[in-house]
N, C-alpha and C. Protein backbone atom coordinates (compact mmCIF):
# COMPACT_ATOMS: atom_id res chain seq x y z
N UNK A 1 68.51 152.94 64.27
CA UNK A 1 68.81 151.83 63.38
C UNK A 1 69.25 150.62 64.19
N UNK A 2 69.21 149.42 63.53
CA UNK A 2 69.72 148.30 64.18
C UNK A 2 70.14 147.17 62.93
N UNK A 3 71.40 146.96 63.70
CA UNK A 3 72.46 146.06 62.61
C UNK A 3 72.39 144.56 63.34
N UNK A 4 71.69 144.23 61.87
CA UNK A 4 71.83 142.45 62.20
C UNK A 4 73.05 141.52 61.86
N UNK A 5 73.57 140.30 62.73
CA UNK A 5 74.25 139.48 62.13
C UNK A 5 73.81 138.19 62.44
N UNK A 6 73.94 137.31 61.70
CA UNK A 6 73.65 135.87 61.60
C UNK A 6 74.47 135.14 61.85
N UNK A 7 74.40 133.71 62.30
CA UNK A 7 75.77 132.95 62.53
C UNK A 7 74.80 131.55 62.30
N UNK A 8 75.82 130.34 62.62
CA UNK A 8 74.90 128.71 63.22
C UNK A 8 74.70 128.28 61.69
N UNK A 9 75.12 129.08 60.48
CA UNK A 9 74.90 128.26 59.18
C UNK A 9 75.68 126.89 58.85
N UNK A 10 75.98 125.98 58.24
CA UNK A 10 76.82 125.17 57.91
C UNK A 10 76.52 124.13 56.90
N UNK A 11 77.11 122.87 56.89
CA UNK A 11 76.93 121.78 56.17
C UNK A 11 76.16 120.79 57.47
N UNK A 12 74.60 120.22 56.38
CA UNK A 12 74.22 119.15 57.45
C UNK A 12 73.76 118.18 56.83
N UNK A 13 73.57 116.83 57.34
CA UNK A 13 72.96 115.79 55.95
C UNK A 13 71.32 115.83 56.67
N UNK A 14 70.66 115.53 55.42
CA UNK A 14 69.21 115.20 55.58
C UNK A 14 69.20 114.70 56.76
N UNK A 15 68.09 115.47 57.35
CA UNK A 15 67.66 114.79 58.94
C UNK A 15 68.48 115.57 59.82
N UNK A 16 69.24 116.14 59.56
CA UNK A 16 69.73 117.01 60.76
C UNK A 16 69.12 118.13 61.18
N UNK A 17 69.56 118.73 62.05
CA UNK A 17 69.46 120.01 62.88
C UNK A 17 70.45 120.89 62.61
N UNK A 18 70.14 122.11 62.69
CA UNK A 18 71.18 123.24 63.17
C UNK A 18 70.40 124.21 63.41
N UNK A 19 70.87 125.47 64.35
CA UNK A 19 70.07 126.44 64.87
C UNK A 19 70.93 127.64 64.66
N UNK A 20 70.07 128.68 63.87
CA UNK A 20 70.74 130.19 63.86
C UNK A 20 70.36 131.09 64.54
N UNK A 21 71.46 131.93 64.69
CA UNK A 21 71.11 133.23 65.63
C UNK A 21 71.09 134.01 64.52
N UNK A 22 70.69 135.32 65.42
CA UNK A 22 70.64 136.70 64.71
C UNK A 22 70.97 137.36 65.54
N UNK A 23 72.32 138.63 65.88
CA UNK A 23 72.34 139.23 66.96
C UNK A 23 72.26 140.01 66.42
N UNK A 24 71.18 141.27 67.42
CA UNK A 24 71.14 142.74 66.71
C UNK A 24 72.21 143.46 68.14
N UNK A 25 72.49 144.54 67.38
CA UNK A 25 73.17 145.75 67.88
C UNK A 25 72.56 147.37 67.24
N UNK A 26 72.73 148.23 67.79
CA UNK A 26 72.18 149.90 67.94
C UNK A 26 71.01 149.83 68.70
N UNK A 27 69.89 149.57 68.30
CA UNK A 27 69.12 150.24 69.09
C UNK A 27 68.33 149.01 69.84
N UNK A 28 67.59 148.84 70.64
CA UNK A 28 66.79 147.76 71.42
C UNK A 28 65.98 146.58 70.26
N UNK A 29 66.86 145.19 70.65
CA UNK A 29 65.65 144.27 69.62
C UNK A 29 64.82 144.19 69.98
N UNK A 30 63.78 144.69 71.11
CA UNK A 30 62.67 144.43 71.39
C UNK A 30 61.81 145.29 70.65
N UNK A 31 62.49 146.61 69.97
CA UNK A 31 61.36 147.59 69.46
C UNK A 31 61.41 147.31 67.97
N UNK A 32 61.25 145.88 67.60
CA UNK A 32 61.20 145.20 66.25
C UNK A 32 60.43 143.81 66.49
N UNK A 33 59.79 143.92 64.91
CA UNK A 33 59.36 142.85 64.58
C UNK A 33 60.20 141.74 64.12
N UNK A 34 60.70 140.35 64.40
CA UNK A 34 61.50 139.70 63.54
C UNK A 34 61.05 138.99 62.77
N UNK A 35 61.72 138.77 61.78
CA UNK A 35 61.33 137.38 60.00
C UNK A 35 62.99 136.89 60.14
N UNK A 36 62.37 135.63 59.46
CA UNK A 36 63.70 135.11 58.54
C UNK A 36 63.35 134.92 57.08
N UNK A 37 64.24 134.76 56.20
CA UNK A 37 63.69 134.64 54.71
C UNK A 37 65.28 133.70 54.12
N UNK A 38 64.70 133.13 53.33
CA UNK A 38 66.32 132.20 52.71
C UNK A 38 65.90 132.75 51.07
N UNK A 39 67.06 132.31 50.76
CA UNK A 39 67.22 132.66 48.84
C UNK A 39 68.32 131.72 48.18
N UNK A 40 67.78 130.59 47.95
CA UNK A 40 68.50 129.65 46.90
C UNK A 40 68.72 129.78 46.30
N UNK A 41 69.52 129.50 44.97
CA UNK A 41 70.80 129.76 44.08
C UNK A 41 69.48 129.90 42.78
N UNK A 42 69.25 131.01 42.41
CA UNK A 42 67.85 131.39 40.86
C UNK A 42 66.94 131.45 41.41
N UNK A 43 66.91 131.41 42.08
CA UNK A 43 65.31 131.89 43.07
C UNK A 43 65.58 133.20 43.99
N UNK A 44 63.93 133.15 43.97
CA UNK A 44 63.82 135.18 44.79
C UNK A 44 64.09 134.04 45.85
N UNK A 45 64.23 135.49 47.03
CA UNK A 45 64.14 135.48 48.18
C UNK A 45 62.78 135.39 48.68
N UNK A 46 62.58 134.25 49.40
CA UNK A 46 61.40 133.51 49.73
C UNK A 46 61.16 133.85 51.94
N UNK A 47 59.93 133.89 52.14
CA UNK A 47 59.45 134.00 53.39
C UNK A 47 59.73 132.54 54.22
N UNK A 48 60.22 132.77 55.45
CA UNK A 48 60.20 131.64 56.50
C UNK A 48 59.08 131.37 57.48
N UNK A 49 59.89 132.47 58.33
CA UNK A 49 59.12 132.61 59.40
C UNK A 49 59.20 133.99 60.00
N UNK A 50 57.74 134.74 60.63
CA UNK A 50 57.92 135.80 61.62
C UNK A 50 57.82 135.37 63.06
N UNK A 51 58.10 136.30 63.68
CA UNK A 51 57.47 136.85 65.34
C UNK A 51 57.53 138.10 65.98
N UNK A 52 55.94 138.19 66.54
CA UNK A 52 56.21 139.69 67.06
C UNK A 52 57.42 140.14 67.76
N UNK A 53 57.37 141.34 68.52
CA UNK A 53 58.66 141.68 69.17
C UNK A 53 58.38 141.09 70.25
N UNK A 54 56.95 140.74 70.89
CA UNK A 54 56.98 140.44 72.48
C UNK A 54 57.39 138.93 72.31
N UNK A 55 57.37 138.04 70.94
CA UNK A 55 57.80 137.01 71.17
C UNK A 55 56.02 135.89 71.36
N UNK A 56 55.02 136.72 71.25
CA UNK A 56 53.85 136.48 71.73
C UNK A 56 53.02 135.66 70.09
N UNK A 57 53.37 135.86 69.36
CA UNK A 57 52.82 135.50 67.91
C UNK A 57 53.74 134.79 66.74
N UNK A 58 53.90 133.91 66.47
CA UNK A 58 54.84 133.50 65.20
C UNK A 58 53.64 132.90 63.99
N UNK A 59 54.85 133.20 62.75
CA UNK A 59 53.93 132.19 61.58
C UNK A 59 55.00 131.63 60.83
N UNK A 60 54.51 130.82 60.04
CA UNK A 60 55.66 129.67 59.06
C UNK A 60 55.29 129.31 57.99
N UNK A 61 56.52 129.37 56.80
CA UNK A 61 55.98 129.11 55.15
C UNK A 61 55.50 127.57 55.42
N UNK A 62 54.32 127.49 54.79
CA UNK A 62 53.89 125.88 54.89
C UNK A 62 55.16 124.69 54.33
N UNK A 63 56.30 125.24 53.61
CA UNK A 63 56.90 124.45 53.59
C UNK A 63 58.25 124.29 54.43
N UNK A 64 58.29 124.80 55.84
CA UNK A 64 58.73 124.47 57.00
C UNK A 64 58.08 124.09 58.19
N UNK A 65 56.80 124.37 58.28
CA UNK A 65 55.57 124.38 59.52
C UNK A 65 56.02 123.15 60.03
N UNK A 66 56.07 123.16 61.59
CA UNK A 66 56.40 121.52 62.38
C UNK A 66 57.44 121.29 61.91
N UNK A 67 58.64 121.79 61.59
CA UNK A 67 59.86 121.18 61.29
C UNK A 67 60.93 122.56 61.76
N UNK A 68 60.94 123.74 61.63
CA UNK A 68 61.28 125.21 62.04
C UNK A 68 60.39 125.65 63.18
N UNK A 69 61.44 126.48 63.72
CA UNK A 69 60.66 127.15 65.66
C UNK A 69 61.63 128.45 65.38
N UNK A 70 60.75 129.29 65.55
CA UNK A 70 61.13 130.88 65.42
C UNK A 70 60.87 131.15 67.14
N UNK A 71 62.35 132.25 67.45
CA UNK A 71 61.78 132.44 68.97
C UNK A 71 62.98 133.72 69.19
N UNK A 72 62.90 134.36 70.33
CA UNK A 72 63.87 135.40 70.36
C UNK A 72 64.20 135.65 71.99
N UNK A 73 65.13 136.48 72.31
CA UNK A 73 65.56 136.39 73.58
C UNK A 73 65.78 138.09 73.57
N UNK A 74 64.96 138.68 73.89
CA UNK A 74 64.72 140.34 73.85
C UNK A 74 66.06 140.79 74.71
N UNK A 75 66.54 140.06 76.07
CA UNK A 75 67.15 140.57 77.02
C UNK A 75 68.42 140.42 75.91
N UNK A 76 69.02 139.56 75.89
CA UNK A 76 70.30 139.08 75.05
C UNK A 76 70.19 139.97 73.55
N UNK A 77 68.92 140.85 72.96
CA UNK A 77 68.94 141.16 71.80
C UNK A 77 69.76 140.06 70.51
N UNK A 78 68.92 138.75 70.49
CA UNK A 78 68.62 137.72 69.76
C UNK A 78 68.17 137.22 69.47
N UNK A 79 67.78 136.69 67.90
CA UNK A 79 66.57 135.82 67.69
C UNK A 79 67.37 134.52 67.39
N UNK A 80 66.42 133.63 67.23
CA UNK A 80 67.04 132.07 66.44
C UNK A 80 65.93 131.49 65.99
N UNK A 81 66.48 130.46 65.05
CA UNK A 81 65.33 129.99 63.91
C UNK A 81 66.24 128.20 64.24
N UNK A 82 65.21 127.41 65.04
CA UNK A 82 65.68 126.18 65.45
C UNK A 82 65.52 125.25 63.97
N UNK A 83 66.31 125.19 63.23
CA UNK A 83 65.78 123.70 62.28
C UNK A 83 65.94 122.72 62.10
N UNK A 84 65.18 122.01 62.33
CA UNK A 84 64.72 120.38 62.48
C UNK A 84 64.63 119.32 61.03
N UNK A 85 64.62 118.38 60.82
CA UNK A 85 64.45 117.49 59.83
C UNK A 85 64.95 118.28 58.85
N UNK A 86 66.01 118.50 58.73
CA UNK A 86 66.20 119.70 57.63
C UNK A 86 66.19 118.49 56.22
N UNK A 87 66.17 119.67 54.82
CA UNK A 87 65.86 118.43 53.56
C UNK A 87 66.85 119.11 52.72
N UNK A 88 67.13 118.70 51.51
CA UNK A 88 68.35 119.30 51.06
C UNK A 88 67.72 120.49 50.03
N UNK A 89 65.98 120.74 49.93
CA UNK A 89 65.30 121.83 49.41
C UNK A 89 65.36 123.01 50.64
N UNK A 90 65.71 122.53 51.49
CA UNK A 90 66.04 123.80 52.29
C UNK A 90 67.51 124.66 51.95
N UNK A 91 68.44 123.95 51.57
CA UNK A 91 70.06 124.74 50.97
C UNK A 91 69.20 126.06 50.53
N UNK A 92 69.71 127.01 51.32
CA UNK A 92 69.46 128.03 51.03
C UNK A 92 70.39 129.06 51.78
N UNK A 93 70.59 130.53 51.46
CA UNK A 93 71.04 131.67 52.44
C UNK A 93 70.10 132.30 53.11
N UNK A 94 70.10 131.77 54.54
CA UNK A 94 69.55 132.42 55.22
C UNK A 94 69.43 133.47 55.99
N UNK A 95 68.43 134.69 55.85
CA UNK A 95 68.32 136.12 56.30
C UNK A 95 67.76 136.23 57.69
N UNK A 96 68.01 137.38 58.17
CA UNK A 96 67.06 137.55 59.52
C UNK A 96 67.08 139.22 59.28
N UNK A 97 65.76 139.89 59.86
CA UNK A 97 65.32 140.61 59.07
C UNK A 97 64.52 141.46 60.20
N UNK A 98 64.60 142.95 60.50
CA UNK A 98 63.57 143.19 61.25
C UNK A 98 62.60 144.50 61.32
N UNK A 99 61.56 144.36 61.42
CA UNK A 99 60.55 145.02 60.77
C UNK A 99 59.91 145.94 61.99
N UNK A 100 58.36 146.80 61.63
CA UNK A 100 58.30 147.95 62.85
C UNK A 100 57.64 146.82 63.39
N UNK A 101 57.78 147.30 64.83
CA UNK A 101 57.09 146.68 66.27
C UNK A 101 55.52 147.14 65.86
N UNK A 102 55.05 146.16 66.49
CA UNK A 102 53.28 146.47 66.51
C UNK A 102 52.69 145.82 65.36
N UNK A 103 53.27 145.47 64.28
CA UNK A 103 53.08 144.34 63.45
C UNK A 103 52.60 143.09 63.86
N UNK A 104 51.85 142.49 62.97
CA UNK A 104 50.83 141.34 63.67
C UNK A 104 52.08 140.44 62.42
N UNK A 105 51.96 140.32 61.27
CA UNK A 105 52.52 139.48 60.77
C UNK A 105 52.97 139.72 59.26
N UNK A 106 54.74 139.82 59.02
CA UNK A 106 55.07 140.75 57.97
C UNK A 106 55.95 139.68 57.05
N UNK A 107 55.25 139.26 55.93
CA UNK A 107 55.86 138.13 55.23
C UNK A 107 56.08 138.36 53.56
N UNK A 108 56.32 139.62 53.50
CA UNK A 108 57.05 140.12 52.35
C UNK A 108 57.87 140.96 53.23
N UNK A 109 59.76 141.01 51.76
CA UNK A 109 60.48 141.66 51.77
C UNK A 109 60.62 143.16 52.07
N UNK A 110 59.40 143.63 50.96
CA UNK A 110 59.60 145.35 51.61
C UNK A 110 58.97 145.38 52.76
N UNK A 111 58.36 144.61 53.80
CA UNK A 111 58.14 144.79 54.75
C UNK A 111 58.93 145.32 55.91
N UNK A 112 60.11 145.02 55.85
CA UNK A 112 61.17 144.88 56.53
C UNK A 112 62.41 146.04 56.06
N UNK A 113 62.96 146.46 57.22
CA UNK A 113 63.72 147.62 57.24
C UNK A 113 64.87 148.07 57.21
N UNK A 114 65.40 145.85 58.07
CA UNK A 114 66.92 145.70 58.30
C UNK A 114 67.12 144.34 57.91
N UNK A 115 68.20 144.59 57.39
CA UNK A 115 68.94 142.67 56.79
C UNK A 115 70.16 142.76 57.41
N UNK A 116 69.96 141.41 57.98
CA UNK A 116 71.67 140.97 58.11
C UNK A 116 72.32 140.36 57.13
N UNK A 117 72.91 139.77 56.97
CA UNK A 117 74.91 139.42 55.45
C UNK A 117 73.88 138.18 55.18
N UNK A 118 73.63 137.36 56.21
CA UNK A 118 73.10 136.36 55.71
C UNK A 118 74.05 134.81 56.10
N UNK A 119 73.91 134.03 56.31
CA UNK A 119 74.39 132.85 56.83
C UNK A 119 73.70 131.74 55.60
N UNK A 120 74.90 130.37 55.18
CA UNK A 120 74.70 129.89 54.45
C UNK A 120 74.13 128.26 55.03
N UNK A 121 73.41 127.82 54.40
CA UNK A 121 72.85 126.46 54.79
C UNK A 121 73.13 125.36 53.92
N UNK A 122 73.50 124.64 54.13
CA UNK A 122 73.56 123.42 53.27
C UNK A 122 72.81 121.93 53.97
N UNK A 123 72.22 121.54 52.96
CA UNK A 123 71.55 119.93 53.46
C UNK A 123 72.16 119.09 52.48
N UNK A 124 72.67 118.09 52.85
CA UNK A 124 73.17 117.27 51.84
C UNK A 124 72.08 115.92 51.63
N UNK A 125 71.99 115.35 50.79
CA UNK A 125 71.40 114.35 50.68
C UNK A 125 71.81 113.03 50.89
């Protein structure tokens, strides 16, 4: 098994940045696939972004593409989700999530095996 936690959430105004981690602990983050997924206040839990475990493949909900960078640091067992131009339709709780290795690209929920608590985002307008 492997236990995720999230951090880097906060308050930001339109146009900002902030960048989250995900640190895993138990077993090796390299023998996982990672996602992130957010879930705004009446809404499901919606897809972000993946990447394989080698770090070799990512994808992005078209409504972050060129604005979000998914990337991970296998040695450190960490991922981070860089976000850019953030908008205040992004306020959301954001997940990090990790799925079996050897996966090309896993962008539904039951895909995935492990959740972390979740880290909160705010964009202000």
């Amino acid at each position: 098994q492997v236990q995720l936690v999230e951090s880097g959430g906060g308050l930001v105004q339109a146009g900002g940045s902030l960048r989250l981690s995900c640190a895993a602990s138990g077993r090796a983050f390299s023998g996982y696939h990672m996602g992130w997924f957010r879930q705004a206040p009446g809404k499901e839990r919606e897809f972000v972004s993946d990447i394989t475990w080698s770090g070799s493949s990512t994808s992005y909900a078209d409504s972050v593409k060129g604005r979000f960078t998914i990337s991970r640091d296998n040695a450190k067992n960490t991922g981070f989700l860089q976000m850019n131009s953030l908008k205040p339709e992004d306020t959301a709780v954001y997940y990090c999530a990790a799925g079996p290795k050897g996966s090309w690209r896993l962008v539904t929920r039951n895909e995935y095996n492990y959740w972390g608590q979740g880290t909160q985002v705010t964009v202000s307008s």
